[in-house]
C-alpha atoms as a PDB file:
ATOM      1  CA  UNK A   1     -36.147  38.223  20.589  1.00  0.00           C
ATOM      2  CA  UNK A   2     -39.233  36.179  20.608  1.00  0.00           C
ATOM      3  CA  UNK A   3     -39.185  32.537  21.418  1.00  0.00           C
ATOM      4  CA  UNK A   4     -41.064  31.226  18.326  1.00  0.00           C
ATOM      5  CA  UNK A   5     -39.882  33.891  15.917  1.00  0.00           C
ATOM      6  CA  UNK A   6     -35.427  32.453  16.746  1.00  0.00           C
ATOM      7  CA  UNK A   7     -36.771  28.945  16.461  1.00  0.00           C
ATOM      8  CA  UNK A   8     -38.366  29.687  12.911  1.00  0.00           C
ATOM      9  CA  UNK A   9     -34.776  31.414  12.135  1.00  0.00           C
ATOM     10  CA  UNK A  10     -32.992  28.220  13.208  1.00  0.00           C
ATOM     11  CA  UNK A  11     -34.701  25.967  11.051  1.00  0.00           C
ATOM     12  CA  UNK A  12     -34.502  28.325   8.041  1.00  0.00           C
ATOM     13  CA  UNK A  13     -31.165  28.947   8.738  1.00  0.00           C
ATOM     14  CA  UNK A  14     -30.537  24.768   9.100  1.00  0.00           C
ATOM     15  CA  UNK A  15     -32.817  23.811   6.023  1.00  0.00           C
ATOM     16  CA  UNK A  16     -30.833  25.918   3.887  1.00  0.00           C
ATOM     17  CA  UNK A  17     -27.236  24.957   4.224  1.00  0.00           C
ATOM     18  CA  UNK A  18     -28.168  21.818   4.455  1.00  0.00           C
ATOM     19  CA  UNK A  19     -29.637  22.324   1.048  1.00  0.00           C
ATOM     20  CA  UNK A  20     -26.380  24.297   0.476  1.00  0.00           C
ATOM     21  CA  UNK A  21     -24.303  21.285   1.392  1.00  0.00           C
ATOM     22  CA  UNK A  22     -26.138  18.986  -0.981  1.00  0.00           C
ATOM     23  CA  UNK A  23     -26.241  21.086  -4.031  1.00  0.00           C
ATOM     24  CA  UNK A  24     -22.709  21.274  -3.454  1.00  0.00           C
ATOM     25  CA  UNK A  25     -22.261  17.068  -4.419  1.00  0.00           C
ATOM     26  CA  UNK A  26     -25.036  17.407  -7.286  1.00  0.00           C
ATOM     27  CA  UNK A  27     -25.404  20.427  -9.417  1.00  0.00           C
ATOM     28  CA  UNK A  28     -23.421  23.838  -9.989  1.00  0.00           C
ATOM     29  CA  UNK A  29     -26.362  25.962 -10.711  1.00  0.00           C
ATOM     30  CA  UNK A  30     -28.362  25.078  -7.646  1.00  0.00           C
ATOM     31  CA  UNK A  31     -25.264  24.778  -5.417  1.00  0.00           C
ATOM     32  CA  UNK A  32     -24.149  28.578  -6.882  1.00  0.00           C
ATOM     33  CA  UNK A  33     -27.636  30.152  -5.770  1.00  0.00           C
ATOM     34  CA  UNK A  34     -27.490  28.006  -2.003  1.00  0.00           C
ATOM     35  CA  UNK A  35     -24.132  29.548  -1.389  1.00  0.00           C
ATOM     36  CA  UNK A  36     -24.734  32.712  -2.421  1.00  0.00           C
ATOM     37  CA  UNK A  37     -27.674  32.559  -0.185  1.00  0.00           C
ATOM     38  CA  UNK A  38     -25.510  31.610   2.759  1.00  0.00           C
ATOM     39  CA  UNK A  39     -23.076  34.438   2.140  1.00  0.00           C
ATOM     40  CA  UNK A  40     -25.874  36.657   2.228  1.00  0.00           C
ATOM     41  CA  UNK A  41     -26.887  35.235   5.503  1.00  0.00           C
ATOM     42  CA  UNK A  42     -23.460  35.164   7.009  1.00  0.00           C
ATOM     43  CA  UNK A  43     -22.122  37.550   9.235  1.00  0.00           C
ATOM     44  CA  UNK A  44     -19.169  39.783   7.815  1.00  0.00           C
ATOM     45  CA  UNK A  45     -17.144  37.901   9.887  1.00  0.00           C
ATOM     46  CA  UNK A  46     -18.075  34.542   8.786  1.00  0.00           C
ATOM     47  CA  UNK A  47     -18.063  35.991   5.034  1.00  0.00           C
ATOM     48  CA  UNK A  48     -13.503  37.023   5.941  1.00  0.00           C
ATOM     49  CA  UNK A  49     -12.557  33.968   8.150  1.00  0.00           C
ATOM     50  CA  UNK A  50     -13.838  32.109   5.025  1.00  0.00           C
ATOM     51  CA  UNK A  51     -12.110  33.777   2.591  1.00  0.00           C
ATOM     52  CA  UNK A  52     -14.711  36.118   1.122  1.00  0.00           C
ATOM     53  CA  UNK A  53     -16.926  35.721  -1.956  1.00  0.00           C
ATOM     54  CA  UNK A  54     -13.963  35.946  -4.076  1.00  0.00           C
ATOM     55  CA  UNK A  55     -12.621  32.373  -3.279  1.00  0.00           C
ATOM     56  CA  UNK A  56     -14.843  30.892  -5.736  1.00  0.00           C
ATOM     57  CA  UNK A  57     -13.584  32.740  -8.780  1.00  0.00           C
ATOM     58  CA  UNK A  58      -9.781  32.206  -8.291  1.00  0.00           C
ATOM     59  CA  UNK A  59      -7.400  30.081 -10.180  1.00  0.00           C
ATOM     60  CA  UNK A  60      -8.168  26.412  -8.459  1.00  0.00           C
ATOM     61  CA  UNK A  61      -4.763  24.365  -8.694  1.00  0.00           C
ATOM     62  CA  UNK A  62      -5.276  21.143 -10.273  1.00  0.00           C
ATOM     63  CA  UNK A  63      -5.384  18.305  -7.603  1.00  0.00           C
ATOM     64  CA  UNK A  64      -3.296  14.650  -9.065  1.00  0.00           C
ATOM     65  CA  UNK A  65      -2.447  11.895  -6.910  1.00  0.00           C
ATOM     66  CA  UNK A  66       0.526   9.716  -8.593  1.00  0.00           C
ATOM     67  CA  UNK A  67       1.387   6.316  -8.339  1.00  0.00           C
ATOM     68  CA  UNK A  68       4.022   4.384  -9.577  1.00  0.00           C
ATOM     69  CA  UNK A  69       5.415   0.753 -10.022  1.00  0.00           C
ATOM     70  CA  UNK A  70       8.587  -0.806 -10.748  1.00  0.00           C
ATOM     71  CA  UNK A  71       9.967  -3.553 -10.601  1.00  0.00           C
ATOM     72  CA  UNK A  72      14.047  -4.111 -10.419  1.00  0.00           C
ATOM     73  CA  UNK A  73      16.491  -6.359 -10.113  1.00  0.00           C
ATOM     74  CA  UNK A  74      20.368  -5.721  -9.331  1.00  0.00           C
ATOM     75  CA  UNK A  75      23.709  -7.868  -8.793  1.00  0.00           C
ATOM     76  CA  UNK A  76      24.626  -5.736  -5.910  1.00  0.00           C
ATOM     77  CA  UNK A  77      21.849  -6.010  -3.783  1.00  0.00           C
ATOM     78  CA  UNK A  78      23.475  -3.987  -0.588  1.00  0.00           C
ATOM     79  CA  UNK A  79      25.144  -1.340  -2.656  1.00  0.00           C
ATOM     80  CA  UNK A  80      21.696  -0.597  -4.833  1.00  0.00           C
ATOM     81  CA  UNK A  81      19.527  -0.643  -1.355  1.00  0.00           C
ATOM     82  CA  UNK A  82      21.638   1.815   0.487  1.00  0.00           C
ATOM     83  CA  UNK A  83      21.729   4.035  -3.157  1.00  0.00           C
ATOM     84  CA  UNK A  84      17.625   3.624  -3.297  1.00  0.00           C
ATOM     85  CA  UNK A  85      17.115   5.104   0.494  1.00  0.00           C
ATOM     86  CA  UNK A  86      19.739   7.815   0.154  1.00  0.00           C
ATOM     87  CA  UNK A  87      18.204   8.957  -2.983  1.00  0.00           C
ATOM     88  CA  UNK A  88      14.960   8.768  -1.061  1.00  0.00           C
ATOM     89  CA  UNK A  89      16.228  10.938   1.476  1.00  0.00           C
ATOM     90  CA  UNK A  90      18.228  13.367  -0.645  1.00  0.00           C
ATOM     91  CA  UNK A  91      14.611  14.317  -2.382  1.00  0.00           C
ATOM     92  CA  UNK A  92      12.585  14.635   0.700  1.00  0.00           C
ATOM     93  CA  UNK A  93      10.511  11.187   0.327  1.00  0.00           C
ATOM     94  CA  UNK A  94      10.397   8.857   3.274  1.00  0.00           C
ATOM     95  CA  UNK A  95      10.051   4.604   3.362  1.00  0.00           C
ATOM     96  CA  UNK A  96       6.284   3.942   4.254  1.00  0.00           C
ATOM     97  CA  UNK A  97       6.990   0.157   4.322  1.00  0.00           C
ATOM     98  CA  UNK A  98       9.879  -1.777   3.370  1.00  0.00           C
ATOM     99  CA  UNK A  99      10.730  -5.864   3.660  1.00  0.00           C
ATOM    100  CA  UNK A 100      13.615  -7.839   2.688  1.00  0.00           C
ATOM    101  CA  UNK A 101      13.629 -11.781   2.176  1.00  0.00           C
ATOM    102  CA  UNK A 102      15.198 -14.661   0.755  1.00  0.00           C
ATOM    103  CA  UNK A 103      13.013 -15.832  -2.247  1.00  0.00           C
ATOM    104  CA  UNK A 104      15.672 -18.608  -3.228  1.00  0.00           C
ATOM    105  CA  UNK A 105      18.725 -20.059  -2.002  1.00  0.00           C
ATOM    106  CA  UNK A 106      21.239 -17.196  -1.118  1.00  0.00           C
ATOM    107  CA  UNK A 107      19.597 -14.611  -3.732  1.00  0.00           C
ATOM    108  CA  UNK A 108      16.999 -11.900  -1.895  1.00  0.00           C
ATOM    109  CA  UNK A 109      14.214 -10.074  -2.643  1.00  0.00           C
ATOM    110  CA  UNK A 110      12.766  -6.692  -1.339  1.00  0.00           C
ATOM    111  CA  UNK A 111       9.459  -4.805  -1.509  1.00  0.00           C
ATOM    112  CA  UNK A 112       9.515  -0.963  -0.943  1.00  0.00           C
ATOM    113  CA  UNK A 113       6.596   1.418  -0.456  1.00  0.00           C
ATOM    114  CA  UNK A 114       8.143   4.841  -1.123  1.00  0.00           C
ATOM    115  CA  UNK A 115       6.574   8.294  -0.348  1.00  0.00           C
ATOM    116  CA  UNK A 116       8.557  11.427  -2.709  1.00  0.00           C
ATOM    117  CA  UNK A 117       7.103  14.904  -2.800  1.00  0.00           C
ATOM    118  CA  UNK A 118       4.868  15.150  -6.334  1.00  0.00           C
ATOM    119  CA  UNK A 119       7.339  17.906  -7.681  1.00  0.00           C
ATOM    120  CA  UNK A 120      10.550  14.943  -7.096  1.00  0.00           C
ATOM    121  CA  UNK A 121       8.061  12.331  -8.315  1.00  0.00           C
ATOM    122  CA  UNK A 122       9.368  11.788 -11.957  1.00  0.00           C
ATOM    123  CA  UNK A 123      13.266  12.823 -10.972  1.00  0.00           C
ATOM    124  CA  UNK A 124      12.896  10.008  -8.125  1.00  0.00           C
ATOM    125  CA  UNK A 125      11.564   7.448 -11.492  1.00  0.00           C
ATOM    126  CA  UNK A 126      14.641   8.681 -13.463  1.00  0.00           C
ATOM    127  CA  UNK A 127      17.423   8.086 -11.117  1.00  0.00           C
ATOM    128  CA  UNK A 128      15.873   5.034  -9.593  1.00  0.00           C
ATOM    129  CA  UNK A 129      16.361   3.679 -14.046  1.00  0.00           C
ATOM    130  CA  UNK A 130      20.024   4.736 -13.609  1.00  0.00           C
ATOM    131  CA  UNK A 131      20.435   2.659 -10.316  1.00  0.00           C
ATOM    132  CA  UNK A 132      18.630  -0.885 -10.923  1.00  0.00           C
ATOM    133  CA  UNK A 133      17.938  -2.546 -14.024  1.00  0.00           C
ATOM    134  CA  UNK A 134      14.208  -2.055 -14.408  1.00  0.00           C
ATOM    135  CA  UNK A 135      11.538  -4.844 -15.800  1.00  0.00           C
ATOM    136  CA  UNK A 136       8.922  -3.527 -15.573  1.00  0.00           C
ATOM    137  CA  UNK A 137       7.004   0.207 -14.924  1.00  0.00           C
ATOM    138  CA  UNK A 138       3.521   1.272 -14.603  1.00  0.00           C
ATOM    139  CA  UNK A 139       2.688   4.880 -14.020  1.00  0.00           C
ATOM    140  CA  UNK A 140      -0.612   6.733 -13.451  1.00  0.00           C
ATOM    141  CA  UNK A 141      -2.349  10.278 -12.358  1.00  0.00           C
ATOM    142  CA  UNK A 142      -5.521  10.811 -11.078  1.00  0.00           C
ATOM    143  CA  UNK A 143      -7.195  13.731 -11.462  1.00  0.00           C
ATOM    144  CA  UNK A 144      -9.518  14.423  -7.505  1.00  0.00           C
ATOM    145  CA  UNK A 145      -9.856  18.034  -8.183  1.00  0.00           C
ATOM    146  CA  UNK A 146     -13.547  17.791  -8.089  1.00  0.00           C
ATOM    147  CA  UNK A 147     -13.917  15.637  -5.485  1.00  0.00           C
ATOM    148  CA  UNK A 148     -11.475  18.125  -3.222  1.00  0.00           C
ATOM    149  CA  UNK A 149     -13.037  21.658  -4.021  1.00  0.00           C
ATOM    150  CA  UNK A 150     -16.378  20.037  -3.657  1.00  0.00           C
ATOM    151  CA  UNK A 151     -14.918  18.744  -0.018  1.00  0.00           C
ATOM    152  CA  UNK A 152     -13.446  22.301   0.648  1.00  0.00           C
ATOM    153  CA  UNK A 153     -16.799  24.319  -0.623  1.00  0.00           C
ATOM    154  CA  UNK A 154     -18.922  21.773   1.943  1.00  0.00           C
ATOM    155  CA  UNK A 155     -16.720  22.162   4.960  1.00  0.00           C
ATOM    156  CA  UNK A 156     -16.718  26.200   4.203  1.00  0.00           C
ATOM    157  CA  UNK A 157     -20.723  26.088   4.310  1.00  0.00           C
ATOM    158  CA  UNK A 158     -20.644  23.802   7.330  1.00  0.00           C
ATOM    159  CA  UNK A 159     -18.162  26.242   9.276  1.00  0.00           C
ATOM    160  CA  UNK A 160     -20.425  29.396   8.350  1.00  0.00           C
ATOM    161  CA  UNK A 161     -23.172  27.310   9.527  1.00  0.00           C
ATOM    162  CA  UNK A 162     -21.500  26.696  12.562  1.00  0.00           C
ATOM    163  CA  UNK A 163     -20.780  30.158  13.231  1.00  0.00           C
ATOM    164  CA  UNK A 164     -24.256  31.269  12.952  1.00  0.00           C
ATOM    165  CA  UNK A 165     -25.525  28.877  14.795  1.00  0.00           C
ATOM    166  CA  UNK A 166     -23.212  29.841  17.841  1.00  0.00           C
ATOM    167  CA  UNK A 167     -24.311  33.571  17.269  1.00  0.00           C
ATOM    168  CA  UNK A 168     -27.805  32.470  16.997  1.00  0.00           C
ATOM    169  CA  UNK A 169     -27.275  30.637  20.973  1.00  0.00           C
ATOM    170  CA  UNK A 170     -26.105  33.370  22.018  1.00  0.00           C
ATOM    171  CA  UNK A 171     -29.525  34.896  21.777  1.00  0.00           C
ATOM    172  CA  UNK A 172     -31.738  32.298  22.571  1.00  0.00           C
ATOM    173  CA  UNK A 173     -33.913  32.865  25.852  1.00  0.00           C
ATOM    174  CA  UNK A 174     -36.039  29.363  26.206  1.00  0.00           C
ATOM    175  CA  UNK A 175     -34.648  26.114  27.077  1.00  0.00           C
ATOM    176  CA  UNK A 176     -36.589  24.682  24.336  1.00  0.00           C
ATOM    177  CA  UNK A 177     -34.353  26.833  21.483  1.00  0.00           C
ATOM    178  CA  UNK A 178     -31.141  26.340  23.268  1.00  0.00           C
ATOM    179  CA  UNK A 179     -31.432  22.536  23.140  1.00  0.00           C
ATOM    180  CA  UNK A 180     -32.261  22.719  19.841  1.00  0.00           C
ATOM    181  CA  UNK A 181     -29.604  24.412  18.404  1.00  0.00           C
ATOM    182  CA  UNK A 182     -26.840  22.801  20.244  1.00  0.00           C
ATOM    183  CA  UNK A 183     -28.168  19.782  18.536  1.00  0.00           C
ATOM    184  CA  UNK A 184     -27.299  21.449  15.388  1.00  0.00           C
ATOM    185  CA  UNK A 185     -24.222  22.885  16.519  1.00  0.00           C
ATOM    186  CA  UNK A 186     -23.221  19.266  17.825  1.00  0.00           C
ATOM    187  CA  UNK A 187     -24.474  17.760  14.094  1.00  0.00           C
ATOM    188  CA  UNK A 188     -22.389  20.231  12.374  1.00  0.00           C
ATOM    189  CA  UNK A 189     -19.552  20.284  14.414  1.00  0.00           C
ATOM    190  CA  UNK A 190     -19.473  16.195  13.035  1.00  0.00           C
ATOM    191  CA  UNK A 191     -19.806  16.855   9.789  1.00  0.00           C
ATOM    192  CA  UNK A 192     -16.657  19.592   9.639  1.00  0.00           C
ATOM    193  CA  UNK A 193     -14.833  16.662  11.396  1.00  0.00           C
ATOM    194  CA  UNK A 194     -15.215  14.303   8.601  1.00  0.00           C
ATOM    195  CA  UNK A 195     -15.019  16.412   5.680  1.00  0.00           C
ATOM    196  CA  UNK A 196     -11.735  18.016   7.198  1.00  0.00           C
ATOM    197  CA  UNK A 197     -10.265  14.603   7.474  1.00  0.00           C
ATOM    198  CA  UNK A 198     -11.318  13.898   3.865  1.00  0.00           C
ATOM    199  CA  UNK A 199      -9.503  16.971   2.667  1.00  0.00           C
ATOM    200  CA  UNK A 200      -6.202  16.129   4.648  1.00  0.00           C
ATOM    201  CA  UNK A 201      -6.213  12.159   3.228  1.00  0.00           C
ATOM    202  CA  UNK A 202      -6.518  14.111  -0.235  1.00  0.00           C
ATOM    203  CA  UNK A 203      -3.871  16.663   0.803  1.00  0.00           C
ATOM    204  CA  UNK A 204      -1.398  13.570   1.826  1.00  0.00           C
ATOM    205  CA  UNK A 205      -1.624  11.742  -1.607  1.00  0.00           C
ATOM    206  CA  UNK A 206      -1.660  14.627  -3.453  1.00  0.00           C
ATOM    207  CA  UNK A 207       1.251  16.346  -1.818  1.00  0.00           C
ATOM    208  CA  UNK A 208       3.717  12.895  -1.545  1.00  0.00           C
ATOM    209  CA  UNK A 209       3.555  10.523  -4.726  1.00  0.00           C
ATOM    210  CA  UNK A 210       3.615   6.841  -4.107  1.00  0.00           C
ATOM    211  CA  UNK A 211       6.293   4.742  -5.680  1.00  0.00           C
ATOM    212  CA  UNK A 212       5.655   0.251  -5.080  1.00  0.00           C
ATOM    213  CA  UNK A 213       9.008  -0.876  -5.760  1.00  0.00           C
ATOM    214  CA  UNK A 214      10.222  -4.919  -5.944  1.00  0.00           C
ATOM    215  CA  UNK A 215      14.068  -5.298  -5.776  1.00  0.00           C
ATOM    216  CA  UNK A 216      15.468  -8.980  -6.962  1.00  0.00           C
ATOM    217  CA  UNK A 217      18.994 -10.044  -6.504  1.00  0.00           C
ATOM    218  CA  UNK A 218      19.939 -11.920  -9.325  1.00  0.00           C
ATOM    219  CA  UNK A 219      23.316 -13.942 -10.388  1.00  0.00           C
ATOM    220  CA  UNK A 220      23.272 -12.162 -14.299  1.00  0.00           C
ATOM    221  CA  UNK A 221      20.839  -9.251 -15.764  1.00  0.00           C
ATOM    222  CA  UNK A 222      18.047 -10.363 -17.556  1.00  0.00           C
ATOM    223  CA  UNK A 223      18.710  -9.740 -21.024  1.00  0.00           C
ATOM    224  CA  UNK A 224      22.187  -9.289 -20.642  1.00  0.00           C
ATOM    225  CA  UNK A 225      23.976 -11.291 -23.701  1.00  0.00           C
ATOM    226  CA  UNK A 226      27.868 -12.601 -22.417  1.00  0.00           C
ATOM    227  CA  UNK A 227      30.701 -12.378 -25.224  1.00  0.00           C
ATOM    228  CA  UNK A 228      31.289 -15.942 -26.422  1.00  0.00           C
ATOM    229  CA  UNK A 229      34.273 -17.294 -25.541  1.00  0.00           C
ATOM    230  CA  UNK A 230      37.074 -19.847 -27.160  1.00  0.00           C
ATOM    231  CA  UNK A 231      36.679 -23.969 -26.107  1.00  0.00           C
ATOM    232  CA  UNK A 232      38.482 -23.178 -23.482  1.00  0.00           C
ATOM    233  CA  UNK A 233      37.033 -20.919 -21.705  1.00  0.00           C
ATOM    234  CA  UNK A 234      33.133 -22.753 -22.789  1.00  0.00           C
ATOM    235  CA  UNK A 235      35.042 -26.566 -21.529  1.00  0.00           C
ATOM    236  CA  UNK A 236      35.422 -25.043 -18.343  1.00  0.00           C
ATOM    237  CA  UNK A 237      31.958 -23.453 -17.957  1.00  0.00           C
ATOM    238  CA  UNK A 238      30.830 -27.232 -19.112  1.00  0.00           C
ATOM    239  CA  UNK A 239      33.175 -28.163 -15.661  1.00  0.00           C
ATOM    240  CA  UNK A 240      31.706 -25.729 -14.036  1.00  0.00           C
ATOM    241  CA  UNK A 241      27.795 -25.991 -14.504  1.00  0.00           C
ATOM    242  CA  UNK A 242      28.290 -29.911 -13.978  1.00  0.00           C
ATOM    243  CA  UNK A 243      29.834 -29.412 -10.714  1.00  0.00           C
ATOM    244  CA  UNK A 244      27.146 -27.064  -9.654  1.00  0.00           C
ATOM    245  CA  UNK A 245      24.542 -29.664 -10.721  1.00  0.00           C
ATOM    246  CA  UNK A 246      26.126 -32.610  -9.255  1.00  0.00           C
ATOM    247  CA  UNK A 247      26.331 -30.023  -5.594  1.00  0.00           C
ATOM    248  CA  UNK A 248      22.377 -29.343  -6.542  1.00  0.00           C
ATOM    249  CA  UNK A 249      21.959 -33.113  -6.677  1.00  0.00           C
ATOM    250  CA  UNK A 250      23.834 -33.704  -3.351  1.00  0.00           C
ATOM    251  CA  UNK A 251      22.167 -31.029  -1.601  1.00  0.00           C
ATOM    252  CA  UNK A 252      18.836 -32.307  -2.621  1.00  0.00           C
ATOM    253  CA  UNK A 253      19.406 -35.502  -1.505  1.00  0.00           C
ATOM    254  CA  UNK A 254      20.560 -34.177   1.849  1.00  0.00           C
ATOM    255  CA  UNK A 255      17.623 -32.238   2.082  1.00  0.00           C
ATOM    256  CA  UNK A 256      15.908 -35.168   1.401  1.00  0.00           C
ATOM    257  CA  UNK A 257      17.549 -37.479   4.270  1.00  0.00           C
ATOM    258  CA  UNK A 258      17.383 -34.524   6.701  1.00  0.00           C
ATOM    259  CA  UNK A 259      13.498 -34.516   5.904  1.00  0.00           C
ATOM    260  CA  UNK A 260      12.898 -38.398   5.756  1.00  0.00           C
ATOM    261  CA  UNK A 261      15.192 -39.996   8.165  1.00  0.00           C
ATOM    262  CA  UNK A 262      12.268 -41.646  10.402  1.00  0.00           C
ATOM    263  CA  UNK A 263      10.747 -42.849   7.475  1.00  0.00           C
ATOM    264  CA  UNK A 264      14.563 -44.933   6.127  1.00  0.00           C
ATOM    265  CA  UNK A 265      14.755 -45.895   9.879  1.00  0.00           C
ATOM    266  CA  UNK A 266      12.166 -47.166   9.955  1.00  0.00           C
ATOM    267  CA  UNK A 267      12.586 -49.125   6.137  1.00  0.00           C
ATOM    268  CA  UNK A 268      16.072 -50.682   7.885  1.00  0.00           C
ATOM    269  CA  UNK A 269      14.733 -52.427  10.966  1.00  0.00           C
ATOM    270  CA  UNK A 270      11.809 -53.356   8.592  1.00  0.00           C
ATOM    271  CA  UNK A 271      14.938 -54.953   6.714  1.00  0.00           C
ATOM    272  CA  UNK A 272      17.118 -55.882   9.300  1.00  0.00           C
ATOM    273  CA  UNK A 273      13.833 -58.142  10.418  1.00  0.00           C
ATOM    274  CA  UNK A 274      13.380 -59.681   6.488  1.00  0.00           C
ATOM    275  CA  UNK A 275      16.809 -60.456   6.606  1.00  0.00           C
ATOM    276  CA  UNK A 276      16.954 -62.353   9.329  1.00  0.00           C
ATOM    277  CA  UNK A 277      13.850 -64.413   9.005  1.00  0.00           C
ATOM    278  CA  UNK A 278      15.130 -65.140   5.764  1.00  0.00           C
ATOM    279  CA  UNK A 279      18.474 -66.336   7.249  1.00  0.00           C
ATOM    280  CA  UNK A 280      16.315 -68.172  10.191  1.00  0.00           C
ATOM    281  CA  UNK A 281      14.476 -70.078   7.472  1.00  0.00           C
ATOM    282  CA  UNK A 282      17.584 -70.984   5.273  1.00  0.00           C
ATOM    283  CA  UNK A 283      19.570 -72.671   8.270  1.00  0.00           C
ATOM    284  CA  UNK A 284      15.843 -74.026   9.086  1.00  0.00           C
ATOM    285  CA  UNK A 285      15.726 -75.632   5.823  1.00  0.00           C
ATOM    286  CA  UNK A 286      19.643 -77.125   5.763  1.00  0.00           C
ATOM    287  CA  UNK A 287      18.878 -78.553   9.177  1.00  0.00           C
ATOM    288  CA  UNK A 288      16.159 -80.576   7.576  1.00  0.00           C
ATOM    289  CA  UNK A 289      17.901 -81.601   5.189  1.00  0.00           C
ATOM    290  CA  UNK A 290      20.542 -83.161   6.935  1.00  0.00           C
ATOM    291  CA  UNK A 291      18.676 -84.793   9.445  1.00  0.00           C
ATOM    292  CA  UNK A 292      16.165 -86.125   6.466  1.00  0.00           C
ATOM    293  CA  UNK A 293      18.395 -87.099   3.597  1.00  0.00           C
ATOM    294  CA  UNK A 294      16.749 -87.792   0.552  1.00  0.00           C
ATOM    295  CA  UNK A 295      16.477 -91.642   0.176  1.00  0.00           C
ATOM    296  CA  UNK A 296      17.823 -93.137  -3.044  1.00  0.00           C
END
């Protein structure tokens, strides 16, 4: 094949799938007539190891990612945490992050990052209701369906591209055509690298829903009412809640101490000192007296 006349075919054969590629992200009737162009250019084999012409006429499955958030609270904290990762478990979902702490005193708080398959997505929101008291949920769907068959259609044209271009090497007979379409081969090769990394970060979202859950211990349900009681029962509550406030009181003041002990050290040897030079002055001052009595 002559030199010139290969070199002419690679650029052609460059120019338009790249034009392919770009019509893919902008128009459909201009990104209809650059594909069909490539297919016509392909090789049969390029045309089946893509899937044929056919592809673009199937059904396309709609493409949602799904995201949820709750937040719970629960007066068995242990209990409800072991419940929320078996049920995780029992539907195929994994923990992508989880963290446990103590937002006050003795009660604790935790933050979960759950992954379910989409088809367990809303049974996973269900049974997580039935096991926590739930505040407050948020859930949403977004639609990437044209973003990911726009994705897939590119990285098809790049791989035909690719294959051509390797055919196309095969016959080259110059060193001057060789390195230039291994520089395409290398350009392409990036550019089915990226766009099949886009289509698996799509594939994981869309494939495992993500649930954000925060999980409070509390003393009493919000919004649970208590039966009242008779004056006996409500005397003894009285008791009760003063005891606890006078043991707040204590506690804070221990706190206190614990935090500020240089500080009253240091305010009783400033003392200790007063004291004394107060004491000093009064024995000063009866001395004087009696060795200077007041004349009558």
């Amino acid at each position: 094949m002559n030199g010139r006349k290969l070199f002419a075919m690679v650029l052609a054969l460059v120019l338009l799938l790249a034009l392919a590629g770009c019509g893919a992200a902008g128009g459909t009737s201009e990104s209809a007539a650059a594909n069909d162009a490539v297919m016509d250019a392909a090789p049969e084999e390029a045309l089946s190891s893509s899937g044929g012409t056919d592809a673009g006429t199937a059904l396309r499955e709609q493409k949602l990612i799904l995201t949820a958030r709750m937040e719970l609270e629960t007066t068995a904290f242990d209990e409800t945490a072991q419940r929320l990762a078996s049920l995780t478990e029992e539907l195929g979902g994994y923990f992508e992050s989880s963290s446990v702490d103590n937002r006050s005193g003795d009660y604790r708080w935790a933050e979960y990052t759950v992954r379910v398959p989409a088809e367990q997505y809303q049974t996973f929101l269900d049974q997580t209701g039935e096991l926590c008291s739930v505040l407050w949920s948020n859930s949403a769907k977004e639609d990437v369906s044209e973003a990911y068959y726009d994705t897939e259609g590119r990285l098809r044209t790049q791989q035909i591209k690719l294959e051509r271009l390797q055919s196309l090497l095969q016959q080259a007979e110059n060193m001057e055509d060789i390195i230039t379409i291994e520089s395409a081969i290398s350009e392409t090769e990036q550019q089915i690298d990226d766009l099949s990394g886009t289509l698996q970060h799509y594939d994981a979202l869309v494939d495992y829903a993500t649930v954000y859950l925060t999980l409070s211990e509390v003393y009493q349900l919000s919004g649970e009412k208590q039966a009242p009681g008779g004056f006996g029962q409500r005397l003894g509550a009285a008791f009760s809640g003063g005891l606890r406030s006078f043991g707040d009181v204590l506690e804070g003041l221990a706190l206190a101490v614990a935090y500020g002990w240089i500080w009253l050290v240091l305010l009783a040897v400033i003392a200790a000192v007063a004291v004394r030079q107060v004491r000093r002055r009064a024995r000063r001052d009866a001395q004087d007296r009696h060795d200077n009595p007041p004349k009558v």
